[in-house]
PDB file of N, CA and C in Angstrom:
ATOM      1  N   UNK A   1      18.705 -11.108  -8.866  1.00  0.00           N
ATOM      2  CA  UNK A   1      17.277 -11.057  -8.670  1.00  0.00           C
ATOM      3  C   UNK A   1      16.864  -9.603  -8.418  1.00  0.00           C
ATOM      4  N   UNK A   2      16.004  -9.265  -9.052  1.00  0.00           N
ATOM      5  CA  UNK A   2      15.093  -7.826  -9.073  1.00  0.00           C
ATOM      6  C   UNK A   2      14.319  -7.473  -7.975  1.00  0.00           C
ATOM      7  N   UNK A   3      14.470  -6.205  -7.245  1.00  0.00           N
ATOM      8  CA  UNK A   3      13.505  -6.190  -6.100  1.00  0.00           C
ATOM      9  C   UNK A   3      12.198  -5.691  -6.504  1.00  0.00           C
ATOM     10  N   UNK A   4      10.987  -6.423  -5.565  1.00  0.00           N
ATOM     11  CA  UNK A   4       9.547  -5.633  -6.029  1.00  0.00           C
ATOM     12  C   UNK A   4       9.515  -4.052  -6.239  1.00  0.00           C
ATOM     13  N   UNK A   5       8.850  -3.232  -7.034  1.00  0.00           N
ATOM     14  CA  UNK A   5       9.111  -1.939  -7.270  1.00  0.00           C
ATOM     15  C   UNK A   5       7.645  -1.468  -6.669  1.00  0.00           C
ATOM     16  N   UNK A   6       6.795  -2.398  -7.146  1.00  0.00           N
ATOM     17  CA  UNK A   6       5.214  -1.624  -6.729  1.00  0.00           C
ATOM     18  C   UNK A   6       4.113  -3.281  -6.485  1.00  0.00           C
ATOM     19  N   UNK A   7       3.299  -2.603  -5.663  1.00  0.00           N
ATOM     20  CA  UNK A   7       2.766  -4.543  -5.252  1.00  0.00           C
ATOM     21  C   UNK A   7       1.245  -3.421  -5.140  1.00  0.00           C
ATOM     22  N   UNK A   8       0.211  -3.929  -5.616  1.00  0.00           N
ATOM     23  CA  UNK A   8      -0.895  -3.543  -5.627  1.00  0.00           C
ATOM     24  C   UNK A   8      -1.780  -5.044  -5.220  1.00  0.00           C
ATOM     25  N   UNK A   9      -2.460  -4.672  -3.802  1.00  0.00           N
ATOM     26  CA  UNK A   9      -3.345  -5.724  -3.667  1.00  0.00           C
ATOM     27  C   UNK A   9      -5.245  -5.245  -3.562  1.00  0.00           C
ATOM     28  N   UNK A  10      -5.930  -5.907  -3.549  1.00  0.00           N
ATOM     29  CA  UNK A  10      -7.139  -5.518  -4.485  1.00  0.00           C
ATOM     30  C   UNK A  10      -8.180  -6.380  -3.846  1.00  0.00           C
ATOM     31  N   UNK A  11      -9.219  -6.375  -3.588  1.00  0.00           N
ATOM     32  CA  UNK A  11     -10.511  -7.199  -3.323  1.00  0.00           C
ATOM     33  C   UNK A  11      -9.808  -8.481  -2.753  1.00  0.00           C
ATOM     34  N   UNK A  12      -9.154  -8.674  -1.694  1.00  0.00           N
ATOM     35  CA  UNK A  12      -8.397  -9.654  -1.354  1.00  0.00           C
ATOM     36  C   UNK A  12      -8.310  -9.515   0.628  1.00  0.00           C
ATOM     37  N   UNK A  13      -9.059  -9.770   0.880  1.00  0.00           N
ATOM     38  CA  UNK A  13      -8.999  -9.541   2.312  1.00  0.00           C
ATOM     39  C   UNK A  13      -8.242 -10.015   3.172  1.00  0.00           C
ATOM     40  N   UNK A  14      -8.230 -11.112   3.038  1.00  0.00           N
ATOM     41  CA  UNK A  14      -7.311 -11.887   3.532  1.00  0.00           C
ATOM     42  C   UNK A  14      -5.552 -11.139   3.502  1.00  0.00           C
ATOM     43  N   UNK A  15      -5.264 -11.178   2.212  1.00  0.00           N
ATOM     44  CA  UNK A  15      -3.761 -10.740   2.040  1.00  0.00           C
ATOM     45  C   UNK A  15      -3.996  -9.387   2.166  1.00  0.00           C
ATOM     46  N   UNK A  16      -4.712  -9.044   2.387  1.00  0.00           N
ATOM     47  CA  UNK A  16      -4.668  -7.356   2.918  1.00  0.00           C
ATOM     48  C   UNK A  16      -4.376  -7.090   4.224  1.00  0.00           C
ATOM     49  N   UNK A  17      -4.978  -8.121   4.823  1.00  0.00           N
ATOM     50  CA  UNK A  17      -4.912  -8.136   6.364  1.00  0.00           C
ATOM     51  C   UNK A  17      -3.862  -8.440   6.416  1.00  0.00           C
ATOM     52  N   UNK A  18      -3.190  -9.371   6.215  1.00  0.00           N
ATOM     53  CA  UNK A  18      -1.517 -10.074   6.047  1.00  0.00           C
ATOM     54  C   UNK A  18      -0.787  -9.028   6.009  1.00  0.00           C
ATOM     55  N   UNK A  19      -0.559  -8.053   4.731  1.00  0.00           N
ATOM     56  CA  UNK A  19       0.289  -7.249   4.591  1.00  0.00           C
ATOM     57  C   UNK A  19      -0.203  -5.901   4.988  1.00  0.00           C
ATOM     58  N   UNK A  20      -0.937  -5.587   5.868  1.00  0.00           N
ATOM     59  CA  UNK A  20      -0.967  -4.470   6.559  1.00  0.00           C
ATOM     60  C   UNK A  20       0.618  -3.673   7.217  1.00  0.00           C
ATOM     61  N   UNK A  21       0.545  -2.712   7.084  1.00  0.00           N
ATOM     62  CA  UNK A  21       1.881  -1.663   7.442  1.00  0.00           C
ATOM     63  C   UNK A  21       2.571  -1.783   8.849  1.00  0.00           C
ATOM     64  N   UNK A  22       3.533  -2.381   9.477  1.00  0.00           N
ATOM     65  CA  UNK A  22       3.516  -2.041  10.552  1.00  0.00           C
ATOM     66  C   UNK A  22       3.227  -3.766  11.401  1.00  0.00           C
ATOM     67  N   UNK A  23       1.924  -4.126  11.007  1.00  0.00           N
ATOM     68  CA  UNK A  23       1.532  -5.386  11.615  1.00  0.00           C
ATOM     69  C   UNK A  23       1.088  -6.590  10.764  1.00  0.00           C
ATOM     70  N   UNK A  24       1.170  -6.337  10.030  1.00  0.00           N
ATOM     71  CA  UNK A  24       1.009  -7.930   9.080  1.00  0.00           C
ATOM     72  C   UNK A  24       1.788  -8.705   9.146  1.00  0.00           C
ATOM     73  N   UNK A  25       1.743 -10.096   9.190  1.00  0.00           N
ATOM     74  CA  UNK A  25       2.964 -10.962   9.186  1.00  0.00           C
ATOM     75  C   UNK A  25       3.271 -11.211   7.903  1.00  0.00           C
ATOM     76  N   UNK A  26       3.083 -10.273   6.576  1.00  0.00           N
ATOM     77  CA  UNK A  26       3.731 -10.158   5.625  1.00  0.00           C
ATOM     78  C   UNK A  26       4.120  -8.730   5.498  1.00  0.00           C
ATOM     79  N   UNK A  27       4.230  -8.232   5.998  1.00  0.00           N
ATOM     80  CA  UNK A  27       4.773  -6.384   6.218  1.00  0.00           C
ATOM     81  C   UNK A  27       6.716  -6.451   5.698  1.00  0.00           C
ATOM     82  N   UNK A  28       7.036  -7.349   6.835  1.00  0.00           N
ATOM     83  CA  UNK A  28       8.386  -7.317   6.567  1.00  0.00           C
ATOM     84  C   UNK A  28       8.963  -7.977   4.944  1.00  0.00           C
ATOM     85  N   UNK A  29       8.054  -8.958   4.333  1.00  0.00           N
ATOM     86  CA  UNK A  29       8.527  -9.334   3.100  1.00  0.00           C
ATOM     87  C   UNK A  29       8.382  -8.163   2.241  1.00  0.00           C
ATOM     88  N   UNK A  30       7.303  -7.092   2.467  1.00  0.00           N
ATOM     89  CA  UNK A  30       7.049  -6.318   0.925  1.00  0.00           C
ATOM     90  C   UNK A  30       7.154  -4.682   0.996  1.00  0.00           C
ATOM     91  N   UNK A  31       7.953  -4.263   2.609  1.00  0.00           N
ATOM     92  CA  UNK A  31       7.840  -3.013   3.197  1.00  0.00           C
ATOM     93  C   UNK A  31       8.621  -2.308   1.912  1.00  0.00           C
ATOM     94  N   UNK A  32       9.412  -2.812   1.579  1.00  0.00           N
ATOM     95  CA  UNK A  32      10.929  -2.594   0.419  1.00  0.00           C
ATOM     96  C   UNK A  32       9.655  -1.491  -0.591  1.00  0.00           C
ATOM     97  N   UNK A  33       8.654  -2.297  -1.087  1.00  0.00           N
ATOM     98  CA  UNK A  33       8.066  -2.414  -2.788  1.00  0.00           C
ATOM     99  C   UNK A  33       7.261  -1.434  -2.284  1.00  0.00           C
ATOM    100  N   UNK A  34       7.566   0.685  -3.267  1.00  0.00           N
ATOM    101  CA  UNK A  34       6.979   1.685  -2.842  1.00  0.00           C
ATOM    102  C   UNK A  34       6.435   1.949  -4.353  1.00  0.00           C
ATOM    103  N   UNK A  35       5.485   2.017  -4.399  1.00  0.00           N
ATOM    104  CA  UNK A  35       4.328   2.581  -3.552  1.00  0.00           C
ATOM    105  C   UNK A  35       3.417   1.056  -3.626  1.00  0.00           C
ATOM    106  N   UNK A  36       3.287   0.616  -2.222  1.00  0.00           N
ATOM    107  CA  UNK A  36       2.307  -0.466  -1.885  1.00  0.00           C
ATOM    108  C   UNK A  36       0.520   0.226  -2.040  1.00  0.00           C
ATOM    109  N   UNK A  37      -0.323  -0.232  -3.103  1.00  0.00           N
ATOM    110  CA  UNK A  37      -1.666  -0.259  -2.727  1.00  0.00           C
ATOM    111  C   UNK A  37      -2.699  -1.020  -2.401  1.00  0.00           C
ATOM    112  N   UNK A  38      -3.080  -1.424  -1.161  1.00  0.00           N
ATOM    113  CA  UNK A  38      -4.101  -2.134  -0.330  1.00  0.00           C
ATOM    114  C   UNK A  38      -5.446  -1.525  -0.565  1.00  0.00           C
ATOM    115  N   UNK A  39      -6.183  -2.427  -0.906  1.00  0.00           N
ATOM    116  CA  UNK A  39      -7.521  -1.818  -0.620  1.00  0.00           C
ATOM    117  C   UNK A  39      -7.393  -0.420  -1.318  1.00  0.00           C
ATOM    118  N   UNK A  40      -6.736  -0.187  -2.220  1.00  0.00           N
ATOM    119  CA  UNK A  40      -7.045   1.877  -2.799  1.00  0.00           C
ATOM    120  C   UNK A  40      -6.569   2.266  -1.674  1.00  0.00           C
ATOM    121  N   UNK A  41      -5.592   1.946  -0.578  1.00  0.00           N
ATOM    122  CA  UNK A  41      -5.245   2.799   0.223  1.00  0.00           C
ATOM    123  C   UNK A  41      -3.710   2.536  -0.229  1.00  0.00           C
ATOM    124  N   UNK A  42      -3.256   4.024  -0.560  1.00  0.00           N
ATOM    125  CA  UNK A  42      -1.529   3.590  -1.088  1.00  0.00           C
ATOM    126  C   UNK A  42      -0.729   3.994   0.113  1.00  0.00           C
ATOM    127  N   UNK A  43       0.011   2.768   0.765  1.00  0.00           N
ATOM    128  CA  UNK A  43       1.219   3.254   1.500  1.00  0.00           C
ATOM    129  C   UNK A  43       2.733   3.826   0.636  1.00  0.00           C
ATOM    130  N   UNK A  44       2.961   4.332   1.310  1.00  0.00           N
ATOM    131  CA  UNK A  44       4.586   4.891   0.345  1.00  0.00           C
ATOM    132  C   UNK A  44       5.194   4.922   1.140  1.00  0.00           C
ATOM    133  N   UNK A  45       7.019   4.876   0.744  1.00  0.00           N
ATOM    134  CA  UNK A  45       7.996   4.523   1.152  1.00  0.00           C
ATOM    135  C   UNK A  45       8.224   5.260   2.872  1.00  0.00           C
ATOM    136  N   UNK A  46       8.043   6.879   2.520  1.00  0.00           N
ATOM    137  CA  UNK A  46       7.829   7.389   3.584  1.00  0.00           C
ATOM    138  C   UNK A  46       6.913   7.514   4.794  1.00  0.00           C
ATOM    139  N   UNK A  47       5.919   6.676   4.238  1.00  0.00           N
ATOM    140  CA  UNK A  47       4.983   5.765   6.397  1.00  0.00           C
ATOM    141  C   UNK A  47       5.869   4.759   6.500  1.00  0.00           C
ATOM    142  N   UNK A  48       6.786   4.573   6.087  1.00  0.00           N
ATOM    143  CA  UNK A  48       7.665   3.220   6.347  1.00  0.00           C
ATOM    144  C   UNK A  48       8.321   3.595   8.037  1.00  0.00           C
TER     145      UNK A  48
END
């Protein structure tokens, strides 16, 4: 099985809030997949 490489989430509030950096209770499933973009805000591997 292939790991996520890039996860872009978009007009989605809900799962934005979820996978927030740090505190989402989906953070730990998708911290791996760089470069994460929320909302046009891109986290990368290194705020990890």
């Amino acid at each position: 099985m292939q790991r996520l490489k890039q996860l872009r989430i978009e007009a989605c509030p809900l799962l934005s809030l979820r996978c927030q950096q740090e505190m989402g209770v989906e953070w730990p499933k998708i911290a791996h997949a760089s470069p994460t973009v929320l909302d046009g805000n891109t986290i990368s591997a290194a705020d990890n």
